[in-house]
Protein backbone atom coordinates (compact mmCIF):
# COMPACT_ATOMS: atom_id res chain seq x y z
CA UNK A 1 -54.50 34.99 -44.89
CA UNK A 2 -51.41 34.95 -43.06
CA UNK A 3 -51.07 35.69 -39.27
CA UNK A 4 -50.69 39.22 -38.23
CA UNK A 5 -47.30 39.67 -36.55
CA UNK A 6 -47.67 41.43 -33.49
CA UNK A 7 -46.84 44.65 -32.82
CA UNK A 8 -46.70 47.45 -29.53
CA UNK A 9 -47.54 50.90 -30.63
CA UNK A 10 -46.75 53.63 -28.04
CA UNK A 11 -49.09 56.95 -29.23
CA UNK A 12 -47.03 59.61 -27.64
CA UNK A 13 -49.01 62.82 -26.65
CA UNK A 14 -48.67 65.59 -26.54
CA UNK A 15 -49.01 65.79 -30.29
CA UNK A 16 -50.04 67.53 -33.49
CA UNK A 17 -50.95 70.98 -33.62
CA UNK A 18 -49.96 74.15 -31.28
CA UNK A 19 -52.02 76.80 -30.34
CA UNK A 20 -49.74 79.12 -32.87
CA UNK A 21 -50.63 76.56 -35.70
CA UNK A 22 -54.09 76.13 -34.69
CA UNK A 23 -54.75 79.89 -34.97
CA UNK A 24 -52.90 80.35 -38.00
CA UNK A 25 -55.34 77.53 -40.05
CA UNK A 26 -58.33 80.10 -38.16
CA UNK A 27 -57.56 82.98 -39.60
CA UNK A 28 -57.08 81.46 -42.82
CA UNK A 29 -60.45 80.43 -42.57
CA UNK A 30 -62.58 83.02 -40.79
CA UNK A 31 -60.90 85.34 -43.77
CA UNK A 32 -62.70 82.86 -46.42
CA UNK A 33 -65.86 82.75 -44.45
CA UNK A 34 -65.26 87.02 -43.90
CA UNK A 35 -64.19 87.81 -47.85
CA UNK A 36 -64.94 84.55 -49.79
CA UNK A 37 -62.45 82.55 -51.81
CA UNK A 38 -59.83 83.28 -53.14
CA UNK A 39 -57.69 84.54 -50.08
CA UNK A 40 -53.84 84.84 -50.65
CA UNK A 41 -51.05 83.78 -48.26
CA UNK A 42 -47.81 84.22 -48.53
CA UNK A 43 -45.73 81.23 -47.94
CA UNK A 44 -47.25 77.89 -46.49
CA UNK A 45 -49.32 79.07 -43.58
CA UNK A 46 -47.75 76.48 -41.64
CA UNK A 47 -45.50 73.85 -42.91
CA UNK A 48 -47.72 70.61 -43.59
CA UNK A 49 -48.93 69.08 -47.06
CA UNK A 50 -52.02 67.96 -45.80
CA UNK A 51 -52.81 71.55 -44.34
CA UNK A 52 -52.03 72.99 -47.42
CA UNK A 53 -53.69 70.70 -50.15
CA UNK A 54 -56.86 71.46 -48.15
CA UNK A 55 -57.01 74.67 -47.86
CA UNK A 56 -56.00 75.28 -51.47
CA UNK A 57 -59.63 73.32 -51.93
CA UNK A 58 -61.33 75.60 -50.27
CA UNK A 59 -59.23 78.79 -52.21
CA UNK A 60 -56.46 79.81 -50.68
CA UNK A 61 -53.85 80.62 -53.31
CA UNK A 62 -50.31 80.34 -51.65
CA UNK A 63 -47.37 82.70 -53.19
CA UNK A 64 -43.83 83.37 -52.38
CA UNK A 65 -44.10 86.88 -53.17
CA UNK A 66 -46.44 90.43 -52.75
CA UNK A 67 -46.15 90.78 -56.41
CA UNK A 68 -48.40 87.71 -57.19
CA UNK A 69 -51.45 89.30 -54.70
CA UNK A 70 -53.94 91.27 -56.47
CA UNK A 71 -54.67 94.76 -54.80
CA UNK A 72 -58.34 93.62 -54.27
CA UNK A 73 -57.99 90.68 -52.18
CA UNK A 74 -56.93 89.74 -48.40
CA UNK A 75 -53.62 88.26 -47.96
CA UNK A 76 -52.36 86.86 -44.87
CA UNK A 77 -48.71 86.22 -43.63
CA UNK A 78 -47.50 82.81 -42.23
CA UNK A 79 -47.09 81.52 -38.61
CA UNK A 80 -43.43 81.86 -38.78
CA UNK A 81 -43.27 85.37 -39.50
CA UNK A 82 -42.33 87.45 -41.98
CA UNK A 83 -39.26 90.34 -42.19
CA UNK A 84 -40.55 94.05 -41.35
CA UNK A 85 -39.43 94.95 -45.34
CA UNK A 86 -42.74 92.80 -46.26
CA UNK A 87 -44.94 94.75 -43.51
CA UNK A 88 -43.58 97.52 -45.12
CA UNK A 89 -44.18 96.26 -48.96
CA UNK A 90 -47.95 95.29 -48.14
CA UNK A 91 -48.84 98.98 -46.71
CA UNK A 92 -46.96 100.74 -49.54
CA UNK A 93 -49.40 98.60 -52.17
CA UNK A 94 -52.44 99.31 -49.74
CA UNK A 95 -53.30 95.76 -49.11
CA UNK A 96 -55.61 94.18 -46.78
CA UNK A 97 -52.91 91.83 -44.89
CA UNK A 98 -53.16 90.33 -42.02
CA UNK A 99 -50.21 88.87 -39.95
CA UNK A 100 -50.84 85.46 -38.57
CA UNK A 101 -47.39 84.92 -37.04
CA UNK A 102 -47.26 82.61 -33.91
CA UNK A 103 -47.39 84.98 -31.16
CA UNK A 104 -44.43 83.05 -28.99
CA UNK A 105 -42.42 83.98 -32.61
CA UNK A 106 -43.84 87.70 -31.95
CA UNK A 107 -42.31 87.71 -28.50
CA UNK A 108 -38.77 87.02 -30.28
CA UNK A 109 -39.23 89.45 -32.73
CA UNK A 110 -39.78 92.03 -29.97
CA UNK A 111 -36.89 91.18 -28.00
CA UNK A 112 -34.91 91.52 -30.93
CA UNK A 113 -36.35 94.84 -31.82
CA UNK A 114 -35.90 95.93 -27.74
CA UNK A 115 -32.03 94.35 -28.08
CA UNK A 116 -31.11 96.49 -31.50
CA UNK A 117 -32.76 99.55 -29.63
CA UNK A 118 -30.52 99.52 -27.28
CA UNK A 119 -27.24 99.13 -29.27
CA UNK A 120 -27.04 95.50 -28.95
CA UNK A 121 -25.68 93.65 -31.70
CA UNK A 122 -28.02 90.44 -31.96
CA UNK A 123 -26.78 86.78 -32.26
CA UNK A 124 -30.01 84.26 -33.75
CA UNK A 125 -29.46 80.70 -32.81
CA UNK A 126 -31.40 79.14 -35.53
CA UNK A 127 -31.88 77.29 -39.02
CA UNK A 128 -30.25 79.24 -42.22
CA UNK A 129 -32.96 79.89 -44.59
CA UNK A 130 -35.90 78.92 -42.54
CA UNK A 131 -38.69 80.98 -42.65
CA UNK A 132 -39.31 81.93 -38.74
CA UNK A 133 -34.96 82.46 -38.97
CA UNK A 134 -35.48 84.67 -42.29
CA UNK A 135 -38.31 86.98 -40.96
CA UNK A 136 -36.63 87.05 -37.29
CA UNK A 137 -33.38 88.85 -38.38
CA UNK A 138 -35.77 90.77 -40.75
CA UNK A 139 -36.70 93.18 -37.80
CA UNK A 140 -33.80 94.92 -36.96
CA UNK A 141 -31.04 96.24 -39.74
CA UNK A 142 -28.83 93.87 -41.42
CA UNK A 143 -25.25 94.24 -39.54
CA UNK A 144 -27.00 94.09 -36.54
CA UNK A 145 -28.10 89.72 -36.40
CA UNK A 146 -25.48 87.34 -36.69
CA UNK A 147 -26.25 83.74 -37.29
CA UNK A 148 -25.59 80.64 -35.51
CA UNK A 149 -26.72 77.25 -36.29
CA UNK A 150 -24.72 75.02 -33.43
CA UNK A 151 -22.18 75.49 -31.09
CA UNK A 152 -19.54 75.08 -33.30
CA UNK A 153 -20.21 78.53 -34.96
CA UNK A 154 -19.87 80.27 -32.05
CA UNK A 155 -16.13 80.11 -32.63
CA UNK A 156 -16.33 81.77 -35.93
CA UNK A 157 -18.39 84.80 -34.68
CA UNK A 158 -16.72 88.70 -35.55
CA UNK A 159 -19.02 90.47 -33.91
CA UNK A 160 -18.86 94.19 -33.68
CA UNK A 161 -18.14 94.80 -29.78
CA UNK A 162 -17.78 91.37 -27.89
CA UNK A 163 -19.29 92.78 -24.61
CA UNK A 164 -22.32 94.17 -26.45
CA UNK A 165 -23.92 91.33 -27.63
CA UNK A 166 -27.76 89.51 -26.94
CA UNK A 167 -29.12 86.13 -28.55
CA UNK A 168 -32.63 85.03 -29.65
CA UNK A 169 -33.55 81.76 -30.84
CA UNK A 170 -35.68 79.82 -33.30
CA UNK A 171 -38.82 78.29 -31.88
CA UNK A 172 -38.81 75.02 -33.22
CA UNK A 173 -35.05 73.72 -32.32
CA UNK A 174 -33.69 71.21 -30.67
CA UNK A 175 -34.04 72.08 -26.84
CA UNK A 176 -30.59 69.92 -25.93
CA UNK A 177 -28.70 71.05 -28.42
CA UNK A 178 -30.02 74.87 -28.44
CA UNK A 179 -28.76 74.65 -24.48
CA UNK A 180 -25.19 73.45 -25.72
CA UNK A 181 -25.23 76.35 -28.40
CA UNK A 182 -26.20 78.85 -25.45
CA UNK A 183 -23.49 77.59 -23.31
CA UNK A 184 -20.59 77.85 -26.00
CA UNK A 185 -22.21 81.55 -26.54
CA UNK A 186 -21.72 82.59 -23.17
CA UNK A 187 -18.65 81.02 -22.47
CA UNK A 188 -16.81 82.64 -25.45
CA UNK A 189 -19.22 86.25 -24.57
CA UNK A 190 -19.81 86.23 -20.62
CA UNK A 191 -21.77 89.27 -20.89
CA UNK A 192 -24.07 88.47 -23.08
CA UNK A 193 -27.80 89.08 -22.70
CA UNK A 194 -30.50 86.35 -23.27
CA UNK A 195 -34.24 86.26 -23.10
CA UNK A 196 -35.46 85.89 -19.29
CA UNK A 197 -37.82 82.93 -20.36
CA UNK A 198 -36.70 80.53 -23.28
CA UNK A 199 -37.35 81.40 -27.05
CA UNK A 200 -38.28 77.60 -27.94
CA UNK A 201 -41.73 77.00 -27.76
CA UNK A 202 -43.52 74.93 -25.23
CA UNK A 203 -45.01 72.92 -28.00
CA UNK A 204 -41.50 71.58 -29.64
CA UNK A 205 -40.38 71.52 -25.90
CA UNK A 206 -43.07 69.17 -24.65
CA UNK A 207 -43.04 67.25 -27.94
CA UNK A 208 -38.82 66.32 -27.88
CA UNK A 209 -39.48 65.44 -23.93
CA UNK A 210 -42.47 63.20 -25.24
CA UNK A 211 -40.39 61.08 -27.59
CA UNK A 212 -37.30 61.36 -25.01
CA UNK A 213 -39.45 59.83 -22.16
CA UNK A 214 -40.73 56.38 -24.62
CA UNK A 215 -37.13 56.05 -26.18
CA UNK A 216 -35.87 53.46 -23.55
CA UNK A 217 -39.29 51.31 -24.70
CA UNK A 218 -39.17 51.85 -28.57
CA UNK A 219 -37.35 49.81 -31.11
CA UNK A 220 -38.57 52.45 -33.70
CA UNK A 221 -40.63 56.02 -34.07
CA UNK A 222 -42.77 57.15 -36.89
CA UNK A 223 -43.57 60.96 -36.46
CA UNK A 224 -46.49 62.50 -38.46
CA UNK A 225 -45.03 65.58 -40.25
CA UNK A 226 -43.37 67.67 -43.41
CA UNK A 227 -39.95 67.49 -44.10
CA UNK A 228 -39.86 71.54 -44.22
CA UNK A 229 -41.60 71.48 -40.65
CA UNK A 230 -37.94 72.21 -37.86
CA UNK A 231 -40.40 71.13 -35.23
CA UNK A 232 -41.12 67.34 -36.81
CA UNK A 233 -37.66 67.07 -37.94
CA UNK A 234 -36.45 67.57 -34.43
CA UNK A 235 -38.28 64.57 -33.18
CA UNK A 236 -36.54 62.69 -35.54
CA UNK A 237 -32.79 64.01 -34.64
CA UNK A 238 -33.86 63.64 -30.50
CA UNK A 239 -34.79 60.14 -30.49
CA UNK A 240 -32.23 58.89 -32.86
CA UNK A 241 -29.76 60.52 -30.74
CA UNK A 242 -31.32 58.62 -27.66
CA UNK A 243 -30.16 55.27 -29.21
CA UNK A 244 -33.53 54.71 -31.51
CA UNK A 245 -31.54 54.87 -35.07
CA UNK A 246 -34.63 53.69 -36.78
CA UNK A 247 -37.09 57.02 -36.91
CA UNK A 248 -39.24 58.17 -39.55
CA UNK A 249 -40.44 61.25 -40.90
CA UNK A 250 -43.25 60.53 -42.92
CA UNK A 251 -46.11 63.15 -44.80
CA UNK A 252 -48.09 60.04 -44.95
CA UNK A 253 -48.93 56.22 -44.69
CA UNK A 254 -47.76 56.33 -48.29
CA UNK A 255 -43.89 57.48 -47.12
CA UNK A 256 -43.96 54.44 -44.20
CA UNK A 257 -40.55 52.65 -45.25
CA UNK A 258 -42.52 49.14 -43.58
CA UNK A 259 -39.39 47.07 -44.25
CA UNK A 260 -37.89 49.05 -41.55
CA UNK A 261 -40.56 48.12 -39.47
CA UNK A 262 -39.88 44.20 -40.22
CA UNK A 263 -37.99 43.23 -36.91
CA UNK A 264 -40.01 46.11 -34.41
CA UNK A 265 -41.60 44.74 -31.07
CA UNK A 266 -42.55 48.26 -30.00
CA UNK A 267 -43.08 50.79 -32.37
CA UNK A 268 -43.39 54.85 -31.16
CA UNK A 269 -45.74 56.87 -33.19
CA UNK A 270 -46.26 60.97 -32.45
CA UNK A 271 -46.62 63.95 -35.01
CA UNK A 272 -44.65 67.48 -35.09
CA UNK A 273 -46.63 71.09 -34.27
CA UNK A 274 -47.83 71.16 -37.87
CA UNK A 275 -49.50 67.82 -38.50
CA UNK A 276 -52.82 67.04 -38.52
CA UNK A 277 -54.27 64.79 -36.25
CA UNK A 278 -56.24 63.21 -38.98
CA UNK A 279 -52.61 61.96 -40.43
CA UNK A 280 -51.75 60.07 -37.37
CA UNK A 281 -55.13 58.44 -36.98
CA UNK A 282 -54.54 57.56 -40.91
CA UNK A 283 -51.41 55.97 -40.07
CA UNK A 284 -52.72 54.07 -36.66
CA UNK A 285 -55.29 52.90 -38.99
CA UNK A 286 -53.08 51.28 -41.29
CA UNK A 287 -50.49 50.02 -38.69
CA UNK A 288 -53.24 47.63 -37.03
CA UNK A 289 -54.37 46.78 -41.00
CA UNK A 290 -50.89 45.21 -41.40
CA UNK A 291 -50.36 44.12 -37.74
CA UNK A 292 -51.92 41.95 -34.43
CA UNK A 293 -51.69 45.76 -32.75
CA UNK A 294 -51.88 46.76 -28.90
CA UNK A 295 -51.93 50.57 -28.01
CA UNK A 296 -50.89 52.14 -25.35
CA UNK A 297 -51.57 55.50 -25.09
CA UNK A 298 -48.24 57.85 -23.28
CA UNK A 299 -48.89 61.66 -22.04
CA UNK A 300 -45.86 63.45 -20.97
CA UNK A 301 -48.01 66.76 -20.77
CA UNK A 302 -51.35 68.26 -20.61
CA UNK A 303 -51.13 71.52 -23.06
CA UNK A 304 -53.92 73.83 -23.00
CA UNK A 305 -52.55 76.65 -24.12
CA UNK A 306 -54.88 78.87 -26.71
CA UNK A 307 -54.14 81.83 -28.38
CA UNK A 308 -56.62 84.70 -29.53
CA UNK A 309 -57.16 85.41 -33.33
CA UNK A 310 -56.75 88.82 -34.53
CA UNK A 311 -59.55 91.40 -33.79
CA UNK A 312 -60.67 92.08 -37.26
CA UNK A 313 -61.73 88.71 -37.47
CA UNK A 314 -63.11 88.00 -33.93
């Protein structure tokens, strides 16, 4: 057999799932042990293949729509949160829902709500199309969210009354760039109103400073995650703009581009909010399979952070 080249792995923590993801994949399955399979939910209950695949074993049956959930049967809304029309939808059909939204993606929605309430036009720093940015601006009526991706759209912004104006933001973004976007917004609006504690989450907060603080060591980063998931695709974009152009984002050892690993001394490995940590140890496994491996193990932060699951299923 040929000699193992050697290789540095630098197992950044903290990683894997949050305390919004972990009680999201609970209530999914206290309402199978509560009701029995199957159990509907609408949208991926949190953005990971791995999550999914197994609890579509168990019977969950994931839709994109009300109108695919029988009347007789629980269904349960995602972690990132769903617009108030689909609240709305479910009690006009009489179904047995249950929201499992993140509750740091609850305390957006209500400042939102409070913002509109007050005759605030609202400005949501976030991802077009993403699920968390679709069922954020789905609390308050339509005129009354703009959207922003970066600090570039800031310039294009008509809104209604410019010294009238408050911002939210997704909870999975970038926290650099989401601080440059903030910056442009109150430059250009000087009385604008923001949150009094930051939207992003601790978990994609402590994650990006994670991969920020082993950059300077690393000639390359594999992160653990879904390319749907904002929070895993973050790592990516943070490290790569810290000088380490050769990142992956991989579902599984399967997706590993290993040529790009060819010429790596010291290899970073982490996983995004959603990822199992059954997927990492998967794809430790296989890295000291192919290589003469030493691990060092990095903590930037201690999270124990927990969140309660609803009281119906308590």
């Amino acid at each position: 057999m040929p000699e193992k080249k050697p290789l540095e792995i630098i197992l950044a923590s903290p990683r894997g799932f949050c305390a919004g993801v972990d009680r999201a994949i609970k209530i999914v399955e206290r309402a199978l042990d509560q009701w029995g399979p199957p159990v509907y939910v609408r949208h991926e209950i949190v953005h990971n293949r791995r999550v999914i695949e197994t609890l579509k074993g168990k019977g969950v049956v994931f839709v994109e729509s009300l109108d695919q959930c029988p009347g007789d049967r629980p269904v349960i809304f995602s972690a990132h949160g769903v617009p108030k029309s689909v609240i709305s939808e479910a009690k006009r059909r009489n179904l047995h829902f249950i929201d499992a939204v993140c509750p740091l993606v609850s305390k957006v929605h209500n400042e939102a709500i409070w913002n509109s309430r007050n005759g605030r036009q609202v400005i949501m720093v976030g991802h077009k199309g993403h699920q968390e940015t679709i069922g954020t601006m789905g609390q308050v009526p339509g005129d009354d969210f703009l959207l922003v991706e970066d600090a570039a759209d800031v310039d294009r912004l008509e809104p209604r009354d410019e010294n009238n104006l408050s911002f939210v933001t997704q909870t999975t973004l970038s926290v650099d760039d989401t601080a440059e976007t903030i910056e442009a917004l109150r430059r250009r609006f000087p009385n604008i109103v923001g949150p009094k504690v930051e939207d992003i989450c601790y978990a994609a907060s402590n994650r990006q400073a994670a991969v920020k603080a082993i950059s300077d060591r690393i000639d390359a980063l594999i992160v653990a995650g879904a390319p749907n998931s904002s929070n895993s695709k973050r790592l990516v974009e943070v490290v790569r703009k810290m000088g380490v152009a050769n990142a992956q984002l991989v579902q599984g050892c399967d997706e590993i581009n290993w040529r790009q690993l060819g010429g790596v001394a010291v290899l970073g490995v982490t996983s995004g909010a959603s990822a199992p940590e059954d997927l990492v140890q998967e794809i430790m496994h296989e890295l000291c399979r192919r290589f003469d491996t030493t691990i060092e193990e990095f903590t930037f932060k201690d999270e124990n952070v927990s969140f309660n699951l609803p009281r119906s299923l308590q």
